[in-house]
N, C-alpha and C. Protein backbone atom coordinates (compact mmCIF):
# COMPACT_ATOMS: atom_id res chain seq x y z
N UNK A 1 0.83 -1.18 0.00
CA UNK A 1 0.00 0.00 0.00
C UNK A 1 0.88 1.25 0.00
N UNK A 2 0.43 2.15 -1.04
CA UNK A 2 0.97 2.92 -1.15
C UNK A 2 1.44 4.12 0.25
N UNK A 3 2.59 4.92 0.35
CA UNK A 3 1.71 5.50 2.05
C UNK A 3 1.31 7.09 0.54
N UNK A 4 0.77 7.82 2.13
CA UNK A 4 -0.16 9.04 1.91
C UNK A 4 0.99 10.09 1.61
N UNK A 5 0.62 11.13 0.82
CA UNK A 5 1.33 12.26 0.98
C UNK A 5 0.97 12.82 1.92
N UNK A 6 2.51 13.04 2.14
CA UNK A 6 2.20 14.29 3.43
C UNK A 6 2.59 15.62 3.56
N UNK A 7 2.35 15.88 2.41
CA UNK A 7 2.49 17.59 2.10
C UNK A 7 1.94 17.96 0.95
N UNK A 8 1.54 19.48 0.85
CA UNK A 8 0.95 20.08 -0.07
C UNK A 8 1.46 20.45 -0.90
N UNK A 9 1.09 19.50 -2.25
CA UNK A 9 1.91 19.09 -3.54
C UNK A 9 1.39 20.66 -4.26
N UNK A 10 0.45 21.51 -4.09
CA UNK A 10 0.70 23.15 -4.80
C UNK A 10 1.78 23.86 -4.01
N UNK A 11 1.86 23.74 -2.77
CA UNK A 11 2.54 24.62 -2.23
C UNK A 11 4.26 24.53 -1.89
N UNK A 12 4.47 23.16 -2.09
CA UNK A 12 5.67 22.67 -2.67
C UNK A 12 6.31 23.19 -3.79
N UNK A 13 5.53 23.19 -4.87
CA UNK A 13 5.48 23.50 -6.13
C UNK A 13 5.96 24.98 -6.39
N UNK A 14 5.21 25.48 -5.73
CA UNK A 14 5.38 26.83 -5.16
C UNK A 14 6.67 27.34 -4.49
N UNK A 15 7.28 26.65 -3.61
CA UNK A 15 8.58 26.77 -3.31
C UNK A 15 9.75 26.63 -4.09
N UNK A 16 9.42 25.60 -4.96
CA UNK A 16 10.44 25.36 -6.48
C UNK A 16 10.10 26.18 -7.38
N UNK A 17 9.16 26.99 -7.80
CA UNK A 17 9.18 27.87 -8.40
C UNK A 17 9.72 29.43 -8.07
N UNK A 18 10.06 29.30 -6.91
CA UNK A 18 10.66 30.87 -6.29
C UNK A 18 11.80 30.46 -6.35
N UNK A 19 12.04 29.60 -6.25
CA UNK A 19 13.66 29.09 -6.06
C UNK A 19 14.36 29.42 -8.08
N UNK A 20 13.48 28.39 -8.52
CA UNK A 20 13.77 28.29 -10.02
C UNK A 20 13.98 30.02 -10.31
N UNK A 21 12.41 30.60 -10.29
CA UNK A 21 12.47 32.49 -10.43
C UNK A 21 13.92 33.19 -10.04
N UNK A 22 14.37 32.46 -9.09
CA UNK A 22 14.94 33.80 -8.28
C UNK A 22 16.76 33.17 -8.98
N UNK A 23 17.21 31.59 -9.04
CA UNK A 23 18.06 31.22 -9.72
C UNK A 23 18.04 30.68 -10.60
N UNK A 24 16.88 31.01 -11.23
CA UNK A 24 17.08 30.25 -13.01
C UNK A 24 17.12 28.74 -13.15
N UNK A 25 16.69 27.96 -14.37
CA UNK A 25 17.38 26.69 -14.45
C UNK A 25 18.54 26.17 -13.74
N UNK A 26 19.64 26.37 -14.45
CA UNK A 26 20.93 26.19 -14.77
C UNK A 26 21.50 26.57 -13.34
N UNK A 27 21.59 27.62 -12.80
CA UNK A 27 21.69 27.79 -11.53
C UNK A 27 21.32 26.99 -10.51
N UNK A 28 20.16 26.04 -10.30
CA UNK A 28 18.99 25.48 -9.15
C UNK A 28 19.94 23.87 -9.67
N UNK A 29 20.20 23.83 -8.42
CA UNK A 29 20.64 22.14 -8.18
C UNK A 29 19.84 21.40 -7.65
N UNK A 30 19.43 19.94 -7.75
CA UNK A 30 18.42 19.51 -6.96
C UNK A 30 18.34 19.53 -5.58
N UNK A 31 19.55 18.90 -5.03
CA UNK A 31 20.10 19.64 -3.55
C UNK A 31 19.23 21.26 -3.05
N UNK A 32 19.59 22.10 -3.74
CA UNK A 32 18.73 23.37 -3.57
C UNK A 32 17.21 23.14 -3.65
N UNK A 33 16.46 22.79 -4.66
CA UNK A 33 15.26 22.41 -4.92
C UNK A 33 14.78 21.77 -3.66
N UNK A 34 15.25 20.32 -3.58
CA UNK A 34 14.78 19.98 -2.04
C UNK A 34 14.57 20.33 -0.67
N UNK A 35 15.98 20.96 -0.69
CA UNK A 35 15.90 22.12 0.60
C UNK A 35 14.94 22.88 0.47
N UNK A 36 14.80 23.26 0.06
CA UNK A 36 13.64 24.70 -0.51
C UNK A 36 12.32 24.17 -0.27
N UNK A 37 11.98 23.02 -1.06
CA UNK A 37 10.70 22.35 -0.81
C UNK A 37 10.39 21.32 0.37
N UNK A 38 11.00 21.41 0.93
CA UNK A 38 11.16 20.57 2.80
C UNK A 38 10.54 19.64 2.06
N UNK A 39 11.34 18.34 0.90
CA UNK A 39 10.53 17.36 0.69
C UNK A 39 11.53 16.38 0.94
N UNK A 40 11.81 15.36 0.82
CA UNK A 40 12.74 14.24 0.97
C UNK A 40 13.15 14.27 -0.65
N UNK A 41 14.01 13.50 -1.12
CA UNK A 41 14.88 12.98 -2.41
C UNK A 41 13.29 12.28 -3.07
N UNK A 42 13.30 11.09 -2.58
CA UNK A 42 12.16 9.95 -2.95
C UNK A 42 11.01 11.11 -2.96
N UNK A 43 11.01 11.63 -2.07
CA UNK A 43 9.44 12.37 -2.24
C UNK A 43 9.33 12.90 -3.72
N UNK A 44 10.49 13.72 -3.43
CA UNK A 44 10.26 14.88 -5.30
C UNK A 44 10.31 14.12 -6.35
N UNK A 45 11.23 12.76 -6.31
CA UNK A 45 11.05 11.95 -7.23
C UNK A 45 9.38 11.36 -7.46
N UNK A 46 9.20 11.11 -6.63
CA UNK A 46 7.98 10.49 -7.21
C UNK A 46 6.94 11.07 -7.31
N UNK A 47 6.86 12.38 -6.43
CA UNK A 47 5.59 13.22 -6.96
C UNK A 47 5.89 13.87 -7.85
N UNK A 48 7.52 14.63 -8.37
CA UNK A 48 7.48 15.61 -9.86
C UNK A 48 7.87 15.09 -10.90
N UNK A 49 9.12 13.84 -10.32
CA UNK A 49 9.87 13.37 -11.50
C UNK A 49 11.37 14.36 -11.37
N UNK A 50 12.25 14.34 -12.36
CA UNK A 50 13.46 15.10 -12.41
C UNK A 50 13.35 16.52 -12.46
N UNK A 51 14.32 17.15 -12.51
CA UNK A 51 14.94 18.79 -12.45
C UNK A 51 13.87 19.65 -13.10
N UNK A 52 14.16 18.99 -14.39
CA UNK A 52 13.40 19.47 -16.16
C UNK A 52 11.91 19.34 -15.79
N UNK A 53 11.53 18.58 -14.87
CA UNK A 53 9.84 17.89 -15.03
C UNK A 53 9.54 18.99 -14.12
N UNK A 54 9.94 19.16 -13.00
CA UNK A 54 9.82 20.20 -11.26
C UNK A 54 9.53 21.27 -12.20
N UNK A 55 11.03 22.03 -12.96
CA UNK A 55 10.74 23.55 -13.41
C UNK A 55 9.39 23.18 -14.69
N UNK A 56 9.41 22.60 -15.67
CA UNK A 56 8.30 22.41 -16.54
C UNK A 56 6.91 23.17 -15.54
N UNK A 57 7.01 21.97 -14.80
CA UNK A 57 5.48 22.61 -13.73
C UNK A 57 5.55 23.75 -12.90
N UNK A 58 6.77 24.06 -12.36
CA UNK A 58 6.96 25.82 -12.03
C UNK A 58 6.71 26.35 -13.00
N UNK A 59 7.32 26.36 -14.10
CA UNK A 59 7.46 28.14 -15.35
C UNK A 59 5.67 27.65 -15.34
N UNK A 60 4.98 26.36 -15.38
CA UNK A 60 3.55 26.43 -16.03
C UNK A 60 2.78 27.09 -14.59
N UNK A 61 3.05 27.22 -13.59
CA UNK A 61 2.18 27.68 -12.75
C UNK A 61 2.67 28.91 -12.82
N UNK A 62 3.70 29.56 -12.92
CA UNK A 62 4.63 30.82 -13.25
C UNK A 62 3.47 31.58 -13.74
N UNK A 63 3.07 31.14 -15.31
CA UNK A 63 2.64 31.57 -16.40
C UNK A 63 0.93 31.65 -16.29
N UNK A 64 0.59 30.85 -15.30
CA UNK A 64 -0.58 30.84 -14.94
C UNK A 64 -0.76 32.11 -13.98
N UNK A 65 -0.10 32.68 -12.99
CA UNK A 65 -0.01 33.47 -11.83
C UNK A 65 -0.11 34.34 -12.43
N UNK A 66 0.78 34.87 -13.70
CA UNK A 66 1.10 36.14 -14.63
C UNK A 66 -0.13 36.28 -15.55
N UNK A 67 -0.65 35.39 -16.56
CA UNK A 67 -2.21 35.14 -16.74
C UNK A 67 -2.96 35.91 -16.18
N UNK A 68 -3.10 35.51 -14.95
CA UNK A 68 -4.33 35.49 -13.64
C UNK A 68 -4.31 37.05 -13.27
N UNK A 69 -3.12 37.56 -13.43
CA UNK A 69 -2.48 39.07 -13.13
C UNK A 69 -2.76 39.81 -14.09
N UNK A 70 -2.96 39.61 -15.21
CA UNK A 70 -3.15 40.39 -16.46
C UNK A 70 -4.31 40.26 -16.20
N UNK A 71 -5.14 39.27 -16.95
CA UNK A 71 -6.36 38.92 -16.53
C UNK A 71 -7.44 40.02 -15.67
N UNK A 72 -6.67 40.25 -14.24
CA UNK A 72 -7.43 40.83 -13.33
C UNK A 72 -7.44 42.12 -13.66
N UNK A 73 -6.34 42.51 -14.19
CA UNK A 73 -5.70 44.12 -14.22
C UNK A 73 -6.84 44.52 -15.24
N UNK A 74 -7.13 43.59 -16.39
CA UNK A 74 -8.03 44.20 -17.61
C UNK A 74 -9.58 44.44 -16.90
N UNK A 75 -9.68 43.43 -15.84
CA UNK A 75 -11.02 43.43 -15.19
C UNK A 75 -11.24 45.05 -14.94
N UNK A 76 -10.26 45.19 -13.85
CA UNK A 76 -10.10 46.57 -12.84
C UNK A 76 -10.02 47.30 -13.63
N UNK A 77 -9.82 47.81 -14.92
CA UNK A 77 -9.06 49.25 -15.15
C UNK A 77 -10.40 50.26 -16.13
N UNK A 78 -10.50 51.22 -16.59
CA UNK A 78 -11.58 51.66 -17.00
C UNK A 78 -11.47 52.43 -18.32
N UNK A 79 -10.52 51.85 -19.16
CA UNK A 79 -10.05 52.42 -20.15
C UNK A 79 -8.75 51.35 -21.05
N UNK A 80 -8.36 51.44 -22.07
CA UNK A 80 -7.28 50.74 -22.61
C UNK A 80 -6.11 50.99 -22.07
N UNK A 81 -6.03 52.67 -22.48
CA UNK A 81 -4.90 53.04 -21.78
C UNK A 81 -4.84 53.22 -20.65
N UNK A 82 -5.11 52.78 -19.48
CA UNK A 82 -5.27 52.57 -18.43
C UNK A 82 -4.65 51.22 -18.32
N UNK A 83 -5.17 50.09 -19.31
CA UNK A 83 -4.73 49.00 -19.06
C UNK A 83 -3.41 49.27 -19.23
N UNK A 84 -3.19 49.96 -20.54
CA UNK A 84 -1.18 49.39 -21.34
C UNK A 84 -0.57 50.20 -19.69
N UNK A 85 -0.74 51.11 -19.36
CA UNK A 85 0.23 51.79 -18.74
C UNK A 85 0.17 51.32 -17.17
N UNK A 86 -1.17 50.32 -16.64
CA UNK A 86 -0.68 49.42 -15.53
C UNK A 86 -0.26 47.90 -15.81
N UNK A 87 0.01 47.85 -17.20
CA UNK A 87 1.11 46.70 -17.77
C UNK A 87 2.59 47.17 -17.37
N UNK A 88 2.65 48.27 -18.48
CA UNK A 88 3.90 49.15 -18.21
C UNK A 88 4.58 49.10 -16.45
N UNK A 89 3.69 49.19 -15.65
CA UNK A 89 3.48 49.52 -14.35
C UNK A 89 4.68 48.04 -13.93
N UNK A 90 3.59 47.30 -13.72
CA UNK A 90 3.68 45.78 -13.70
C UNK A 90 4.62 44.90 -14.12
N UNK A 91 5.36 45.82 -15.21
CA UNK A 91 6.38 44.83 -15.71
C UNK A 91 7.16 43.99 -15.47
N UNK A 92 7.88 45.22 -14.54
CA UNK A 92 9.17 44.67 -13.20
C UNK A 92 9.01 43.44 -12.17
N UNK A 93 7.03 43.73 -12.14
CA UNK A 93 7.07 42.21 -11.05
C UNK A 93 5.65 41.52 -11.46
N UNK A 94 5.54 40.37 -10.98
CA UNK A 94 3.81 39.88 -10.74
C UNK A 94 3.84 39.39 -9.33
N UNK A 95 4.53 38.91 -8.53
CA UNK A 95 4.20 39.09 -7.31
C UNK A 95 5.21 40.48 -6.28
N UNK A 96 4.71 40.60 -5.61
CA UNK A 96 5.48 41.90 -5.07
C UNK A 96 6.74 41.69 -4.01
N UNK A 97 6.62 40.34 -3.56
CA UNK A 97 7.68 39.87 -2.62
C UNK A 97 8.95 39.22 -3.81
N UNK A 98 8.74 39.28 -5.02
CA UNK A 98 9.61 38.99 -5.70
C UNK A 98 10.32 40.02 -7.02
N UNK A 99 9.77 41.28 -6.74
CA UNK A 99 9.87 42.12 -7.45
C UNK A 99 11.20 42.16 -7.76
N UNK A 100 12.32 41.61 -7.19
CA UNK A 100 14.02 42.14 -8.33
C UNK A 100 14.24 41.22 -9.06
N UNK A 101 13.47 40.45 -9.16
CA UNK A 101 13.52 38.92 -10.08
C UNK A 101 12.87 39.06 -11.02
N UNK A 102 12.15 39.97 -11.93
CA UNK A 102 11.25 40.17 -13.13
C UNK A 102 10.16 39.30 -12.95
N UNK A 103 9.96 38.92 -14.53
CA UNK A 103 9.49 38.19 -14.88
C UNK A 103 10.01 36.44 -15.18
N UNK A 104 9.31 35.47 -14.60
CA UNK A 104 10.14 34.25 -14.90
C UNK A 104 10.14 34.05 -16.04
N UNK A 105 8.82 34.05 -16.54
CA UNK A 105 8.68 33.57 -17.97
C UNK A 105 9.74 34.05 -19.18
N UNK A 106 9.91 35.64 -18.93
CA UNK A 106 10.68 36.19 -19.41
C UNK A 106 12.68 35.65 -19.93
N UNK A 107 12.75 35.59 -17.98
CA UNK A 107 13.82 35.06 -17.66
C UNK A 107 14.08 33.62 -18.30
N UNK A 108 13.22 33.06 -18.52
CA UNK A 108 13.52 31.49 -19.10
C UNK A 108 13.71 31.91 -20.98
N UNK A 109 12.98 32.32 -21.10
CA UNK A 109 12.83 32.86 -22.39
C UNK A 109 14.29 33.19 -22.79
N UNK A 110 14.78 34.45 -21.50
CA UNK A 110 16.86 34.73 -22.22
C UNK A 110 17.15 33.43 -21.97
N UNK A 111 17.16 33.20 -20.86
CA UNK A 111 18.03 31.91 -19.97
C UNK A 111 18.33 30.48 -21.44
N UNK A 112 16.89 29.75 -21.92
CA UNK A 112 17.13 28.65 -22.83
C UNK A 112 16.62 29.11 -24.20
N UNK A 113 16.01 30.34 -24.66
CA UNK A 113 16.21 30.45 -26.32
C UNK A 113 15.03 29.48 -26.59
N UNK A 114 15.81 28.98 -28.06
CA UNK A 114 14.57 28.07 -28.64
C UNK A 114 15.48 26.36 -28.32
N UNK A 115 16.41 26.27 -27.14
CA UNK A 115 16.84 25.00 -27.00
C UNK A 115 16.09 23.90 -26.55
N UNK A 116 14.88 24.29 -25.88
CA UNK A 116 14.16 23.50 -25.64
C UNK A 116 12.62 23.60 -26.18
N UNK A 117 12.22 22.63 -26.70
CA UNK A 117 11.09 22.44 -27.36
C UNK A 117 10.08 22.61 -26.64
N UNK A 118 10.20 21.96 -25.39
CA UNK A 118 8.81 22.16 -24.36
C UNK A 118 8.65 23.36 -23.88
N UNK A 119 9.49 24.05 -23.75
CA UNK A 119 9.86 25.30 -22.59
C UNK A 119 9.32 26.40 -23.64
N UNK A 120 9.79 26.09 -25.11
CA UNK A 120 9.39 27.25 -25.81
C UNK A 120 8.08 27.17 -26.70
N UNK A 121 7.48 25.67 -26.41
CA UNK A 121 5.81 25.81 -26.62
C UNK A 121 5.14 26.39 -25.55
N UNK A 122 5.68 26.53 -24.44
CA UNK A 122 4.96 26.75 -23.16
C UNK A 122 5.00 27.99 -22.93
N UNK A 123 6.41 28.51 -23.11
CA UNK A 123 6.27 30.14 -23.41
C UNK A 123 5.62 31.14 -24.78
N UNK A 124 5.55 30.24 -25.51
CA UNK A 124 4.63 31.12 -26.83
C UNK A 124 3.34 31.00 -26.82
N UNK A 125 2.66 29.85 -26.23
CA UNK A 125 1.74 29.76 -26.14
C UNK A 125 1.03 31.06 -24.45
N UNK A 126 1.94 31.27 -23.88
CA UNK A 126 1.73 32.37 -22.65
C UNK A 126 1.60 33.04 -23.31
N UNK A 127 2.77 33.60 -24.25
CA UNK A 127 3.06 34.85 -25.06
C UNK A 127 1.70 35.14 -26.15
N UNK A 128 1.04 34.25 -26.30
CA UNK A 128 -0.29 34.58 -27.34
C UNK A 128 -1.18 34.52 -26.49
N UNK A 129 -1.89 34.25 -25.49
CA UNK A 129 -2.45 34.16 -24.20
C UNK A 129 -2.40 35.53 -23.48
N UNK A 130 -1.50 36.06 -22.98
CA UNK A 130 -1.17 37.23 -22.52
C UNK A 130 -1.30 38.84 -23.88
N UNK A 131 -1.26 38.26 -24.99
CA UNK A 131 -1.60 38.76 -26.34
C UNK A 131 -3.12 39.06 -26.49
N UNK A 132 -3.76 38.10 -25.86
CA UNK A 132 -4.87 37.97 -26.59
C UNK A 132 -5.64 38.94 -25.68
N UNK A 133 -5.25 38.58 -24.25
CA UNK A 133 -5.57 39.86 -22.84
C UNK A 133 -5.85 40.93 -23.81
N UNK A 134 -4.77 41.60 -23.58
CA UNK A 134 -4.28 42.59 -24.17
C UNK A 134 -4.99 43.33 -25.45
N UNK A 135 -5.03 42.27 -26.43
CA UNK A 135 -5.85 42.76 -27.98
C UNK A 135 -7.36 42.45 -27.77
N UNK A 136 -8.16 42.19 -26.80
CA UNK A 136 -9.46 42.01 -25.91
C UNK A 136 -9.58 43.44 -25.89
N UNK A 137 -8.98 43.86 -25.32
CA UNK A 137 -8.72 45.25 -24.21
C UNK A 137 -8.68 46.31 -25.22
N UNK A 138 -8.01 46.12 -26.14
CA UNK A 138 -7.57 47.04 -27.31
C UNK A 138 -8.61 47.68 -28.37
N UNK A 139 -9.44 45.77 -28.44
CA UNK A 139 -10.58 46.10 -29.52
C UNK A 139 -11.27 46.30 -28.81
N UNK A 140 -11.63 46.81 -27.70
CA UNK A 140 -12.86 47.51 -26.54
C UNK A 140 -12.65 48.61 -26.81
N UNK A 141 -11.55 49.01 -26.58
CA UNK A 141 -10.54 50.56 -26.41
C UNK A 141 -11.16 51.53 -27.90
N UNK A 142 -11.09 50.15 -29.13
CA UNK A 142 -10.85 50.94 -30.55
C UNK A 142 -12.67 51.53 -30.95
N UNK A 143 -13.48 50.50 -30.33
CA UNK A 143 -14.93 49.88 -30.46
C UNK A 143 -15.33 51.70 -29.28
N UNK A 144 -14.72 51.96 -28.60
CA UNK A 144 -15.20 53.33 -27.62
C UNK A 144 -14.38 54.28 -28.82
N UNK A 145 -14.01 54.27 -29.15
CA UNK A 145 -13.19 55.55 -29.96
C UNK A 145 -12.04 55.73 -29.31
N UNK A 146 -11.42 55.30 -28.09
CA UNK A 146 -10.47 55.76 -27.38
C UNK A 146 -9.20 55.52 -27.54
N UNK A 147 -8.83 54.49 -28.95
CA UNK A 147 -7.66 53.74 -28.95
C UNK A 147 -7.54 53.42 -31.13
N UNK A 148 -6.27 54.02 -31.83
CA UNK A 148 -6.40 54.03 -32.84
C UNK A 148 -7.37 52.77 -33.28
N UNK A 149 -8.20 52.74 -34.20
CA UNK A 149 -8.56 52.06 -35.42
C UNK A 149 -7.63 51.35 -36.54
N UNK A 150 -6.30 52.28 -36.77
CA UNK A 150 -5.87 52.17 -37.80
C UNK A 150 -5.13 51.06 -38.06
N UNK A 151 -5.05 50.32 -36.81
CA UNK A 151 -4.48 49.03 -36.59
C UNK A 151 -5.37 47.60 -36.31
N UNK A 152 -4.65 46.64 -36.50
CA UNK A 152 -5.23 45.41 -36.10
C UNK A 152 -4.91 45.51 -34.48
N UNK A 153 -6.15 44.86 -33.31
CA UNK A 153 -6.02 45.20 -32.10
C UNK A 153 -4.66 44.04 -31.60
N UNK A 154 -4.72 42.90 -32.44
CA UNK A 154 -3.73 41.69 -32.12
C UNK A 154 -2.71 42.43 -32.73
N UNK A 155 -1.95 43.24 -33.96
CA UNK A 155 -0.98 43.51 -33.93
C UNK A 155 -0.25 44.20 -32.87
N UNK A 156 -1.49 45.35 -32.36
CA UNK A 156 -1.24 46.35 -31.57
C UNK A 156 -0.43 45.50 -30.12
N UNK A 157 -0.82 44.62 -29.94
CA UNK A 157 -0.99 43.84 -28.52
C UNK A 157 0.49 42.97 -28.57
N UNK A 158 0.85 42.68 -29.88
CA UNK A 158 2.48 42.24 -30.04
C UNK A 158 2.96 43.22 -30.36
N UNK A 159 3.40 44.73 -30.77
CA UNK A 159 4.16 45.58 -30.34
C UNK A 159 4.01 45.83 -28.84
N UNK A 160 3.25 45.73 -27.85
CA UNK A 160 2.86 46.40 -26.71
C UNK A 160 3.82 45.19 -25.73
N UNK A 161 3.47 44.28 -26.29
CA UNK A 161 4.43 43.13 -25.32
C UNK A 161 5.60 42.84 -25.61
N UNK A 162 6.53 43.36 -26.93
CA UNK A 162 7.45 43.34 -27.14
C UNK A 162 8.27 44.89 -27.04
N UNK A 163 7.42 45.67 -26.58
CA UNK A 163 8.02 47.37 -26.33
C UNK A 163 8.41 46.70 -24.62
N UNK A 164 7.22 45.80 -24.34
CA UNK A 164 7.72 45.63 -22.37
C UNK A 164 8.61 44.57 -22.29
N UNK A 165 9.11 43.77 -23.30
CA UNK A 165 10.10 43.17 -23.15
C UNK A 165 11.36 43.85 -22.93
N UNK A 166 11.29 44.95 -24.00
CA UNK A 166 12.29 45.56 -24.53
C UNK A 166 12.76 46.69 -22.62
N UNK A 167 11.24 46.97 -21.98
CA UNK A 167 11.08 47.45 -20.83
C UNK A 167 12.14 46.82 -19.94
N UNK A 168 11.45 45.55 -19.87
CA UNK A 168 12.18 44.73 -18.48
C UNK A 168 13.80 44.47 -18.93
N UNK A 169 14.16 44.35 -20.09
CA UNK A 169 15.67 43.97 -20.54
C UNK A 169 16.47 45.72 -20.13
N UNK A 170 15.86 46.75 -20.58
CA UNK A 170 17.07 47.76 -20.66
C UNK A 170 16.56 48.16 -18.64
N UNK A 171 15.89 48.22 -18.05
CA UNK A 171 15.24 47.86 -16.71
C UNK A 171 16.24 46.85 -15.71
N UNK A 172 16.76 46.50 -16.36
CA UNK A 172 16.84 44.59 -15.94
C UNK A 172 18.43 45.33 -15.80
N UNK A 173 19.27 46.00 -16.81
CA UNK A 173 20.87 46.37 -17.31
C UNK A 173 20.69 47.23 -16.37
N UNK A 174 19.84 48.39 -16.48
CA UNK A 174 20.25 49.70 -16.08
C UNK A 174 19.67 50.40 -15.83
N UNK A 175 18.67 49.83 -14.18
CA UNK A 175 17.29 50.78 -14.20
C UNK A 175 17.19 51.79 -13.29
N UNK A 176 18.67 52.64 -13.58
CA UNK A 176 18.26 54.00 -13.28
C UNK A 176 18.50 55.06 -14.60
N UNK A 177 18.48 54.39 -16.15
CA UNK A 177 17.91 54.68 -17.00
C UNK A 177 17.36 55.73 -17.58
N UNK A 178 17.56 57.11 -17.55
CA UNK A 178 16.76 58.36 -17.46
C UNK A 178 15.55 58.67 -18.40
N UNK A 179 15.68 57.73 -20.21
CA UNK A 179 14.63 57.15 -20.56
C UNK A 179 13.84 56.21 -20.68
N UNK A 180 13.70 55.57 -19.71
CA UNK A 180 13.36 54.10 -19.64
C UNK A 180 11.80 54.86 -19.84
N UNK A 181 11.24 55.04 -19.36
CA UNK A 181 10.00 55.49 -19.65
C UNK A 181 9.30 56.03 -20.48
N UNK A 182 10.21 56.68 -21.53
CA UNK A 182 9.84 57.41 -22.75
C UNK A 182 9.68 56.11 -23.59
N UNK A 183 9.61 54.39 -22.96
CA UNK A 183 9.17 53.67 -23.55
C UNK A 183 7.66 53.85 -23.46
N UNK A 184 7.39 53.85 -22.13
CA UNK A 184 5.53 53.70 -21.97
C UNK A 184 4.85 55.28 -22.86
N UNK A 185 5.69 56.11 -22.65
CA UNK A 185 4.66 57.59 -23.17
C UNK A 185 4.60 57.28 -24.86
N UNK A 186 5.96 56.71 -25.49
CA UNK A 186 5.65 56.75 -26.87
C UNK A 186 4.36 55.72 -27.21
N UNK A 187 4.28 54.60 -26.77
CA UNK A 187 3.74 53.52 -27.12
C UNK A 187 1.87 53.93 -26.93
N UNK A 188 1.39 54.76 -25.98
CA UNK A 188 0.84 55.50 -25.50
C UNK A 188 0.54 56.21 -26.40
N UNK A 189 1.22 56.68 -27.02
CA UNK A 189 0.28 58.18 -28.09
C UNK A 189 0.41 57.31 -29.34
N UNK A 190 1.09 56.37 -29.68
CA UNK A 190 0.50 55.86 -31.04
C UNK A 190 -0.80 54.52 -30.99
N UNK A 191 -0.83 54.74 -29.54
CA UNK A 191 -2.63 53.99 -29.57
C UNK A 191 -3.57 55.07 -29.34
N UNK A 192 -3.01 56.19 -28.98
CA UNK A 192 -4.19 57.12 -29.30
C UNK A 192 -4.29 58.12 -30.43
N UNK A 193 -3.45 58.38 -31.37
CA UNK A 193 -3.35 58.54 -32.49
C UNK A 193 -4.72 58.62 -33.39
């Protein structure tokens, strides 16, 4: 008979994903991982599987948290541009106790490229997901008059997430930056244009 778990396999999960966030793949030894997740060797083995399998299911709950964050932000806000510029806002973190660590998704994104097949279906598929937020929001924005027409709302929504990439990377080098922000104001007047 099998025995019982005896710990909370989300909140475990949860601990390997701050760990992964905060040192990357390549950085996180399993040694670290375990510590982190107060689980035994055998335990993580058999409830996650290896290194690759643990982070797989971190970056996917990662990407879910960041989702859930966008998601809400479009709920709350009362305007488009309202939304882009508490994106803009947001960039730097999605939870607030982890704010010097960016974005993970992001971070995996420099960290492995297109070397891994799983990692980079999992991140493009966020990346059109978090797109789609966004170009929701846009064609509301265009549909009130408040946000150009002259564009497709999905194009609009991949310049907007690749201007905040471009955010968190020169942010990330050198964020005391004196134009780092003349990213959000430009991006800003050519949706209201």
């Amino acid at each position: 008979m099998a025995r019982k778990r005896e710990f909370d396999k989300d909140a475990v999960l949860e601990k390997a994903m701050l760990v992964f966030w905060e040192q990357g793949y390549e950085g996180t030894s399993i040694r670290t991982l375990k510590e982190a997740m107060g689980i035994s060797s055998s335990s993580l083995y058999e409830t996650f599987g290896d290194k690759r399998s643990i982070f797989l299911a971190a970056l996917a709950r990662f990407c879910k948290l960041e989702h859930d964050q966008a998601a809400q932000m479009a709920q709350e806000v009362t305007s488009a541009t309202q939304f882009i510029e508490t994106l803009f806002a947001s960039a730097e973190t999605v939870l607030p106790t982890r704010s010097t660590y960016g974005s993970m998704a992001f971070n995996t994104m420099v960290e492995f490229g297109m070397r891994d097949k799983d990692v980079t279906e999992l991140l493009f598929a966020h990346y059109l997901d978090i797109a789609g937020i966004i170009s929701d929001i846009l064609a509301k924005g265009q549909k009130a008059g408040t946000i150009t027409a002259q564009e497709d709302p999905t194009d609009l929504a991949y310049l907007i997430l690749s201007s905040i990439q471009g955010f968190i990377t020169i942010n990330g080098m050198k964020p005391d930056f004196a134009d780092i922000h003349a990213f959000k104001q430009v991006v800003i007047r050519l949706l209201n244009s």
